[in-house]
N, C-alpha and C. Protein backbone atom coordinates (compact mmCIF):
# COMPACT_ATOMS: atom_id res chain seq x y z
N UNK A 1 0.82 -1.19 0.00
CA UNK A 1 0.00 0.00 0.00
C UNK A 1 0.87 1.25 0.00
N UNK A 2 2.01 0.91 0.73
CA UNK A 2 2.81 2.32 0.76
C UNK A 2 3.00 2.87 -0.55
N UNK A 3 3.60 1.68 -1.33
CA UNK A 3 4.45 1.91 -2.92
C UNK A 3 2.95 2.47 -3.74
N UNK A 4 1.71 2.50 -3.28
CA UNK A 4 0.98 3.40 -4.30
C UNK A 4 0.52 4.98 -3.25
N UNK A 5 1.46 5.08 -2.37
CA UNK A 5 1.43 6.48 -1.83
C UNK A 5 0.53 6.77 -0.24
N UNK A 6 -0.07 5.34 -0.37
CA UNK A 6 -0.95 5.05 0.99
C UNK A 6 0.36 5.49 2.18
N UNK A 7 -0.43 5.95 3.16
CA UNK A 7 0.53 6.45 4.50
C UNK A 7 0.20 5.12 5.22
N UNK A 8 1.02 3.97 6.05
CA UNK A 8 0.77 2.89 6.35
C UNK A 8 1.86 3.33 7.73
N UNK A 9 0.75 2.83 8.76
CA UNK A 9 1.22 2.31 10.29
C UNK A 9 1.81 1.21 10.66
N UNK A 10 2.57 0.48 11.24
CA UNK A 10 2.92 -0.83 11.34
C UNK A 10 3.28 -0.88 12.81
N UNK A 11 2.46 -1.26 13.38
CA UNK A 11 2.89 -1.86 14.90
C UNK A 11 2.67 -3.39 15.20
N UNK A 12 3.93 -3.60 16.01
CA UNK A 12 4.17 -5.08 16.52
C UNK A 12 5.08 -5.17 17.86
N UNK A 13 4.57 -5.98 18.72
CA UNK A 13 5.40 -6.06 20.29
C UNK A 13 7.06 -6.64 19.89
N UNK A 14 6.88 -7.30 18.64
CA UNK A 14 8.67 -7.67 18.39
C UNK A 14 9.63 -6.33 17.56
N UNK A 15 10.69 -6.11 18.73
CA UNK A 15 11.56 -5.43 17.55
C UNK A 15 12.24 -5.53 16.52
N UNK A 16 12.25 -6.90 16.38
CA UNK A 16 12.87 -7.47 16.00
C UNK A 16 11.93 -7.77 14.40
N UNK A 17 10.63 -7.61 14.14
CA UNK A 17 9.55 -7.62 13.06
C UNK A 17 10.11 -5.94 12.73
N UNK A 18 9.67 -5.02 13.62
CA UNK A 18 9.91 -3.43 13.11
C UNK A 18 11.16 -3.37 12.63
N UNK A 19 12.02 -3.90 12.73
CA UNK A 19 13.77 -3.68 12.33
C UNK A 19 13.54 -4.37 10.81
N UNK A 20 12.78 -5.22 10.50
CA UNK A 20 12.96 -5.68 9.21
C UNK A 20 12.46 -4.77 8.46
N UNK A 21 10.91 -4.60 9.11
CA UNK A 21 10.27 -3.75 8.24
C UNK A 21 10.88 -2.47 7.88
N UNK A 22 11.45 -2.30 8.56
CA UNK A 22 12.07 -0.87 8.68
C UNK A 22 13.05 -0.50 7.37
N UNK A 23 13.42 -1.94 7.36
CA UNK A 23 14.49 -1.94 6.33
C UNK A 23 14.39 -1.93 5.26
N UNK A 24 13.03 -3.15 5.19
CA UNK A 24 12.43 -3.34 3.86
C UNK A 24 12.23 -1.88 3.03
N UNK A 25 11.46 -1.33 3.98
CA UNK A 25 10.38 0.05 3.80
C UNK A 25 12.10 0.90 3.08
N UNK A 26 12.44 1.28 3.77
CA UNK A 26 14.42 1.76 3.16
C UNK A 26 14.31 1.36 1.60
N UNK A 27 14.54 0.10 1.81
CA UNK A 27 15.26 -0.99 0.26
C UNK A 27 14.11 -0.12 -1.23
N UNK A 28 12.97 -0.47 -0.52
CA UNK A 28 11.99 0.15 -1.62
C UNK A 28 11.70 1.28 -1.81
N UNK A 29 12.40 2.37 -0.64
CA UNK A 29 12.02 3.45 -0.99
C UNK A 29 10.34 4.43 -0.90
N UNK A 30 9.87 3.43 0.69
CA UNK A 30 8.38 3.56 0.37
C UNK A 30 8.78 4.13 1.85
N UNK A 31 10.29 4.37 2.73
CA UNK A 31 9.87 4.41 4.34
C UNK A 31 9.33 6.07 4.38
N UNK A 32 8.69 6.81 3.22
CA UNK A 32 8.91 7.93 4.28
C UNK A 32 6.90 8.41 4.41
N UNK A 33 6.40 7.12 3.65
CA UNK A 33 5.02 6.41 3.70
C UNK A 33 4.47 5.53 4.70
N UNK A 34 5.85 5.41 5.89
CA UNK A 34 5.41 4.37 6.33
C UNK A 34 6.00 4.79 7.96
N UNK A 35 4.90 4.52 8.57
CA UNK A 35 5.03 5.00 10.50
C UNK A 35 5.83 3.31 11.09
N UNK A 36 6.75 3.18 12.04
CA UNK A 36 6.68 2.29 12.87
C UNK A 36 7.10 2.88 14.16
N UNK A 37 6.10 1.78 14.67
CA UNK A 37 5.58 1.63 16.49
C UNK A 37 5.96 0.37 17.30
């Protein structure tokens, strides 16, 4: 959803899930679409 401009939240109790995502969101170029919690 991000990559078509959607603003996307992502919360999870592991940091270890947010650290990927985090990265992912980086790699593609979609993190500045995308909140983590």
């Amino acid at each position: 959803m991000a990559e078509c401009g959607h603003r996307v939240l992502l919360c999870d109790l592991s940091e270890e899930i947010i650290s990927r995502a985090s990265r992912l969101a980086l790699e593609k170029g979609v993190s500045g679409n995308m909140q983590f919690k």
